[in-house]
Protein backbone atom coordinates (compact mmCIF):
# COMPACT_ATOMS: atom_id res chain seq x y z
CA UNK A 1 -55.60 116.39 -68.75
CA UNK A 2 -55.15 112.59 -68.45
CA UNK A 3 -53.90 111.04 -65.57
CA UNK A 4 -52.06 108.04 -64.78
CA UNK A 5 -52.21 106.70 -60.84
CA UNK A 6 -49.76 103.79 -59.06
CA UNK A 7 -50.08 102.66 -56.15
CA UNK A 8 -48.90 99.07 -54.37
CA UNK A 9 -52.15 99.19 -52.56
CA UNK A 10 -55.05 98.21 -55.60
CA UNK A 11 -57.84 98.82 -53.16
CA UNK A 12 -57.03 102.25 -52.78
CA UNK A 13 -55.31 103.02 -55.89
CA UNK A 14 -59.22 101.82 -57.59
CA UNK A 15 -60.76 104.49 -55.09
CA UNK A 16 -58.46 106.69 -56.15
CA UNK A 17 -59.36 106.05 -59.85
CA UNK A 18 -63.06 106.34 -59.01
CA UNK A 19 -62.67 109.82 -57.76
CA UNK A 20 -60.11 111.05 -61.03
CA UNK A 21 -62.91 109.74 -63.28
CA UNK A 22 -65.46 111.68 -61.56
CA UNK A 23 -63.94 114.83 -62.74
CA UNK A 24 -64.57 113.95 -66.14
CA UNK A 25 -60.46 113.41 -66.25
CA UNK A 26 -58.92 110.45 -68.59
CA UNK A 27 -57.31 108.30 -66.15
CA UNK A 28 -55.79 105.14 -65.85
CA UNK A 29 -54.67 103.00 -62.40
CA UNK A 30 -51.31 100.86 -62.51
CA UNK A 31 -50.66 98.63 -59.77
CA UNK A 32 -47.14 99.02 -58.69
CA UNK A 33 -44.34 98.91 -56.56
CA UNK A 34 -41.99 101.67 -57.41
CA UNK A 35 -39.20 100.08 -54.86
CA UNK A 36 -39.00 97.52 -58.00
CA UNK A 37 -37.11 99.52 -61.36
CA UNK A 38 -39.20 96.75 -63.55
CA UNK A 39 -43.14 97.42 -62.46
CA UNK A 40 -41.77 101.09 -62.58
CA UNK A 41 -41.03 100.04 -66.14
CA UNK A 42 -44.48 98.67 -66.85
CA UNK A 43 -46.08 101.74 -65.47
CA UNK A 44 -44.54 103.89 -67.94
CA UNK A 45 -45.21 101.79 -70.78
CA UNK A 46 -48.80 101.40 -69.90
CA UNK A 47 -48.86 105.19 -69.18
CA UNK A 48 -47.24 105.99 -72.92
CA UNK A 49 -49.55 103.45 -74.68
CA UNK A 50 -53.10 103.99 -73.46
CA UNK A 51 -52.58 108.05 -72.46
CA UNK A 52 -49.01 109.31 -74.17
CA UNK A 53 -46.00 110.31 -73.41
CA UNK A 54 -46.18 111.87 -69.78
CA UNK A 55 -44.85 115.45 -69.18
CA UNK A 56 -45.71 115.91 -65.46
CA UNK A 57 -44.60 112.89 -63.52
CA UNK A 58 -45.02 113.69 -59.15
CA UNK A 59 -43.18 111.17 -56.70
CA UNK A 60 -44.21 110.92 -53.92
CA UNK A 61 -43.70 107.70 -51.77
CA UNK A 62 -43.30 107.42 -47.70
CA UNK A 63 -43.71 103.93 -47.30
CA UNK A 64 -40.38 101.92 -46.17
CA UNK A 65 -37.02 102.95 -46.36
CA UNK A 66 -36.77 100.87 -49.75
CA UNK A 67 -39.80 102.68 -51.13
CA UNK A 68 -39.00 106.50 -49.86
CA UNK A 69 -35.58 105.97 -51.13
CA UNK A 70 -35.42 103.97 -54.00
CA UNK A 71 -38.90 104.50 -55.19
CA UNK A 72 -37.92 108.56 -55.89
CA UNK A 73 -34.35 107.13 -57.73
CA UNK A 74 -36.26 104.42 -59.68
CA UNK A 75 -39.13 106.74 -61.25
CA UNK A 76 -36.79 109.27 -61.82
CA UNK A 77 -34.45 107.34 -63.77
CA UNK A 78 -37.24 105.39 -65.71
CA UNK A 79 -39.15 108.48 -66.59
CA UNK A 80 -36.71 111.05 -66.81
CA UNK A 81 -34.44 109.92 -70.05
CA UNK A 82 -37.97 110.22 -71.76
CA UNK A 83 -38.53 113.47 -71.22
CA UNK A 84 -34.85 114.38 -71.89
CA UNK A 85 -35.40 113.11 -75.28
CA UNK A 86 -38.56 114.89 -75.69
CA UNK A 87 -36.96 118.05 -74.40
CA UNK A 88 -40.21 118.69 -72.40
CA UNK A 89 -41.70 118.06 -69.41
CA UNK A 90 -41.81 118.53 -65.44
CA UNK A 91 -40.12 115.87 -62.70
CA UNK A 92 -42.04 116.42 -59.17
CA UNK A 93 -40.30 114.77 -55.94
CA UNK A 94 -41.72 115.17 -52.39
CA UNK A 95 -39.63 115.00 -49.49
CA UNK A 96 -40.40 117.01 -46.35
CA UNK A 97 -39.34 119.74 -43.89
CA UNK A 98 -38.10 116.90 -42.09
CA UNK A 99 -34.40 117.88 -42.99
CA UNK A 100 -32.64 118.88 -39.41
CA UNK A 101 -32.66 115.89 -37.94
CA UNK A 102 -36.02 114.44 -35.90
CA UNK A 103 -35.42 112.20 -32.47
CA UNK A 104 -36.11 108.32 -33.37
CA UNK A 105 -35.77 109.03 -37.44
CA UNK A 106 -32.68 109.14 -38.39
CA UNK A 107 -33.34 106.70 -41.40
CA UNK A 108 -36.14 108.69 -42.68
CA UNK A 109 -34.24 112.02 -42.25
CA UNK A 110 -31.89 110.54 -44.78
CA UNK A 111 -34.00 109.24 -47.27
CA UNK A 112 -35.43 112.76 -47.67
CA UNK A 113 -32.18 114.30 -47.68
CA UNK A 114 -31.38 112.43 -49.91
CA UNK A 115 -34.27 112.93 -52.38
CA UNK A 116 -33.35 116.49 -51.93
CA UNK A 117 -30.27 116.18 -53.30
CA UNK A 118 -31.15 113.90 -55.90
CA UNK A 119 -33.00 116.68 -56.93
CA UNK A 120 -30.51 118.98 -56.76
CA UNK A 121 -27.94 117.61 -58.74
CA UNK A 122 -30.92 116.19 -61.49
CA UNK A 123 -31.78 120.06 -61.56
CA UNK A 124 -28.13 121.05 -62.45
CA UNK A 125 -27.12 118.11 -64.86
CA UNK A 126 -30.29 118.95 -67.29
CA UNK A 127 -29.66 122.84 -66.52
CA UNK A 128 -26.19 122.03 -68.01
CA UNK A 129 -26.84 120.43 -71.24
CA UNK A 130 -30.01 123.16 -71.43
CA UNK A 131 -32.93 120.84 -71.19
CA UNK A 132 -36.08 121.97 -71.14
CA UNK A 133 -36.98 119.52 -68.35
CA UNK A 134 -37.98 121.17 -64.69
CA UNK A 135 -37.44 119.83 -61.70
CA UNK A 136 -39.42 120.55 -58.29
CA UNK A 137 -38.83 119.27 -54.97
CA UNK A 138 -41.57 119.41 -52.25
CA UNK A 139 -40.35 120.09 -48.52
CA UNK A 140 -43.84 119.59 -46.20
CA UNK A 141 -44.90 119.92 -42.71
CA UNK A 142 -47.84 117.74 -42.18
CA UNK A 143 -50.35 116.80 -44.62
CA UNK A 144 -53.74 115.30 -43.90
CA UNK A 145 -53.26 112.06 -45.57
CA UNK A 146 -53.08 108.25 -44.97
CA UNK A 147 -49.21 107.73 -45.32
CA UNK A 148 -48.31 107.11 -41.42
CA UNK A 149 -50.70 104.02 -41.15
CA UNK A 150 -49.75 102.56 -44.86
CA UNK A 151 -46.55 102.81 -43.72
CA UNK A 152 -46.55 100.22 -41.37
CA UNK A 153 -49.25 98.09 -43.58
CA UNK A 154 -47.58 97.99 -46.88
CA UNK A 155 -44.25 96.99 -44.97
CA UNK A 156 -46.11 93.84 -43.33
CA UNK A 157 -47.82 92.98 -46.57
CA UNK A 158 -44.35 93.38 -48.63
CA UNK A 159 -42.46 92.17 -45.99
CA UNK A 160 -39.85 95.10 -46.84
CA UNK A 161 -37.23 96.48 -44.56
CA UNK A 162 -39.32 98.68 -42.60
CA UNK A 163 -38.01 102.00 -41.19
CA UNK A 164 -35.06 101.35 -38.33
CA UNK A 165 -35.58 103.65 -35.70
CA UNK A 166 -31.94 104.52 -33.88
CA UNK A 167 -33.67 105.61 -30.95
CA UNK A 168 -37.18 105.29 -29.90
CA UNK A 169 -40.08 107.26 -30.41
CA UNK A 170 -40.62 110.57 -29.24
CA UNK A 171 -44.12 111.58 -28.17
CA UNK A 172 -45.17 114.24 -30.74
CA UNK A 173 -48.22 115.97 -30.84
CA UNK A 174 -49.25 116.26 -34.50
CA UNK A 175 -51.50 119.10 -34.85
CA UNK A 176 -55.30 119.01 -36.70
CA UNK A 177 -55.13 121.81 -38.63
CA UNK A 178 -52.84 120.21 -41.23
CA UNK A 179 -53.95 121.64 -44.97
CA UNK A 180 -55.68 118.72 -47.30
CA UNK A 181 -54.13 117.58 -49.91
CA UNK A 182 -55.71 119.71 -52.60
CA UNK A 183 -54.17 122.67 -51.38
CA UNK A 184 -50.73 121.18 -51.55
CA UNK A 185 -51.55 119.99 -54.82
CA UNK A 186 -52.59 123.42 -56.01
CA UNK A 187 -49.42 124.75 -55.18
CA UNK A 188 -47.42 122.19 -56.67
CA UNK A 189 -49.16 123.38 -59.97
CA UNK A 190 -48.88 126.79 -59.18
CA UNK A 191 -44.56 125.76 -58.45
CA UNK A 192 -44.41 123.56 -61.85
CA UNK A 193 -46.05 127.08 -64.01
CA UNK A 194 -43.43 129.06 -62.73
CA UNK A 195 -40.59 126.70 -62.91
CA UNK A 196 -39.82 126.96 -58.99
CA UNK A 197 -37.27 124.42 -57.94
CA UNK A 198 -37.81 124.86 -54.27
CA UNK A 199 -41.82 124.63 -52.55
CA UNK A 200 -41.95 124.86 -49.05
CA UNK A 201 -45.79 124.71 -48.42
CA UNK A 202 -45.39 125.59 -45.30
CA UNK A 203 -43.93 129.10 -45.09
CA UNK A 204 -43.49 129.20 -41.03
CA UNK A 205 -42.14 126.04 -40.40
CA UNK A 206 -39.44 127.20 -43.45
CA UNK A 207 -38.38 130.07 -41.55
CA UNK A 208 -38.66 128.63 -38.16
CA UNK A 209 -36.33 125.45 -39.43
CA UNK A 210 -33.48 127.75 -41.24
CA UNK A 211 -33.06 130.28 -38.48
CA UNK A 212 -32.93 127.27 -35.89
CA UNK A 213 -30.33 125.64 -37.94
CA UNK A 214 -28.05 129.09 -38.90
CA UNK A 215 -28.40 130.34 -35.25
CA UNK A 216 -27.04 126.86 -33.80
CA UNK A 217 -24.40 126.53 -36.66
CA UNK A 218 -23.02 130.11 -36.05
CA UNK A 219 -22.84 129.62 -31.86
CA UNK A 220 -21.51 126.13 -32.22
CA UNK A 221 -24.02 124.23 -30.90
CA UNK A 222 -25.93 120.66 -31.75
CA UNK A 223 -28.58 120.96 -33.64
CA UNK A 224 -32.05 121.45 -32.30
CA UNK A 225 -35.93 122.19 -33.66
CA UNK A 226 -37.14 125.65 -33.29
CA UNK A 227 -38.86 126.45 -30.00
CA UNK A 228 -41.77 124.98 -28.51
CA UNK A 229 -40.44 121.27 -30.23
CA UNK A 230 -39.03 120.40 -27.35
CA UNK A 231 -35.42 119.84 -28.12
CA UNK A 232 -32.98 121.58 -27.22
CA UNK A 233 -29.74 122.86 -28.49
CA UNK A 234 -26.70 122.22 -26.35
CA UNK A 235 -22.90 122.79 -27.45
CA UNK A 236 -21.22 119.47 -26.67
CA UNK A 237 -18.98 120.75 -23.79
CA UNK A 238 -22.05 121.18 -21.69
CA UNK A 239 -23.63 118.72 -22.64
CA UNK A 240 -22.27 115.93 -19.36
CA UNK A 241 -23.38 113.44 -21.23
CA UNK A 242 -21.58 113.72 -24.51
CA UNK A 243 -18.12 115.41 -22.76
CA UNK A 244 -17.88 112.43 -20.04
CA UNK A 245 -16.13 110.56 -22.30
CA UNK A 246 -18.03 107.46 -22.10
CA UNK A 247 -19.01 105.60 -25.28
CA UNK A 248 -22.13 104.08 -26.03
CA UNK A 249 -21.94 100.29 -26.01
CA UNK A 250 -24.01 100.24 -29.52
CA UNK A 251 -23.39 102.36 -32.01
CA UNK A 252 -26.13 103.71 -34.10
CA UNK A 253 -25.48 101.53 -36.69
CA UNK A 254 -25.83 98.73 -35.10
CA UNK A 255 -29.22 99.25 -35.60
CA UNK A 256 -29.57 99.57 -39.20
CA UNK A 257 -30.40 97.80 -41.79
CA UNK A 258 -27.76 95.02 -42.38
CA UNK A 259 -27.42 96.05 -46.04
CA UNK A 260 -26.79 99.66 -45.30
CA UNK A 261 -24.33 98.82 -42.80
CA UNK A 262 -22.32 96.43 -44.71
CA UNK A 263 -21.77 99.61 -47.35
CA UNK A 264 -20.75 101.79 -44.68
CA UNK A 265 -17.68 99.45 -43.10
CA UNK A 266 -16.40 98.02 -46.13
């Protein structure tokens, strides 16, 4: 196997490289932003020239909203015409379970619907002209890695749009038995073998999330985590608060990002 790393972050991304190589693995580290399509460019000619053409490419970004969004869309559209020619190969995108709706991230719910139905649709377009191109998209609870504090360093140091929180932050107890990242990378392999679209790590918190969401869609009520989350479902006519009639004096997208919300009221 030969691998090819990117990372914005060089200091880690030569750790990173350090620890391949110690593995006796052929590796190679490309500094890069994937929130820009042209050093997503450069990282897959470097990757072609020095280690050939790639077959597995994972993306997996959490950063900003410019790099959890775009970063999927511009790696995906870079590396995946490749592999379409090629007629081989394996396209990886984490999201997270994070996909019914979490007080004070609304923007990062999105982005990671969104990668999920990037990945949807990329599944069904090569399905229809019968690639042999797989697709696999990641849906995780927690993982024990450093993404929540690069998050708010690699926006500073970019000076990207960070995150826009429509509410603030609830306090969340974020548990310490979280799996490493080996063992989510194990079954990533274990997901690309078999040719499984969907990986849900996290087999519980699966469950726990789809039942939540059927069982409020079917009795009509808002959504709501499962129990034990501390959120509550309530049907909006007993909810006092949302059947008063008031309205807010800010809407929600007030608060985001001005280029979003000049797309959503033109």
């Amino acid at each position: 196997m030969k691998v090819a790393l990117a990372d914005a972050d060089e200091c880690l991304l030569a750790a990173a490289l350090e620890q391949v190589k110690a593995r006796n693995v052929g590796a190679i580290a490309v500094p890069t932003d994937i929130a820009d399509t042209g050093s997503v460019r450069t990282l897959a000619r470097r990757t072609e020239a020095e280690l050939g053409p790639p077959w597995l490419v994972c993306n997996n970004s959490g950063a900003s909203l410019d790099v959890n969004l775009w970063g999927i869309i511009n790696c995906v559209q870079v590396f995946a015409s490749g592999m379409v020619e090629r007629d081989a190969g394996h396209l990886v995108n984490i999201a997270s379970t994070d996909l019914f709706g979490i007080p004070g991230e609304a923007s990062y719910v999105a982005t990671t619907h969104a990668i999920v139905g990037l990945s949807e649709s990329l599944y069904r377009e090569l399905d229809v002209i019968g690639s042999q191109v797989g697709v696999t998209v990641v849906c995780p609870a927690l993982a024990n890695t450093n993404v929540a504090s690069a998050t708010f360093e690699r926006a500073g140091a970019r000076q990207a749009r960070p995150v826009v929180h429509s509410v603030p932050h609830c306090a969340c107890e974020v548990r310490q038995d979280v799996p490493p990242p080996g063992e989510l990378a194990e079954q990533i392999f274990a997901a690309v073998t078999v040719r499984r679209f969907w990986l849900f790590p996290h087999m519980r918190r699966r469950r726990e999330l789809s039942s939540c969401r059927s069982d409020t869609a079917v009795g009509n009520q808002g959504p709501a985590l499962p129990a034990g989350s501390g959120v509550a479902a309530q049907p909006y006519g007993n909810n006092p608060r949302r059947s008063s009639g008031r309205v807010a004096s800010q809407p929600l997208s007030a608060t985001w990002p001005a280029t979003v919300r000049s797309r959503t009221t033109c």
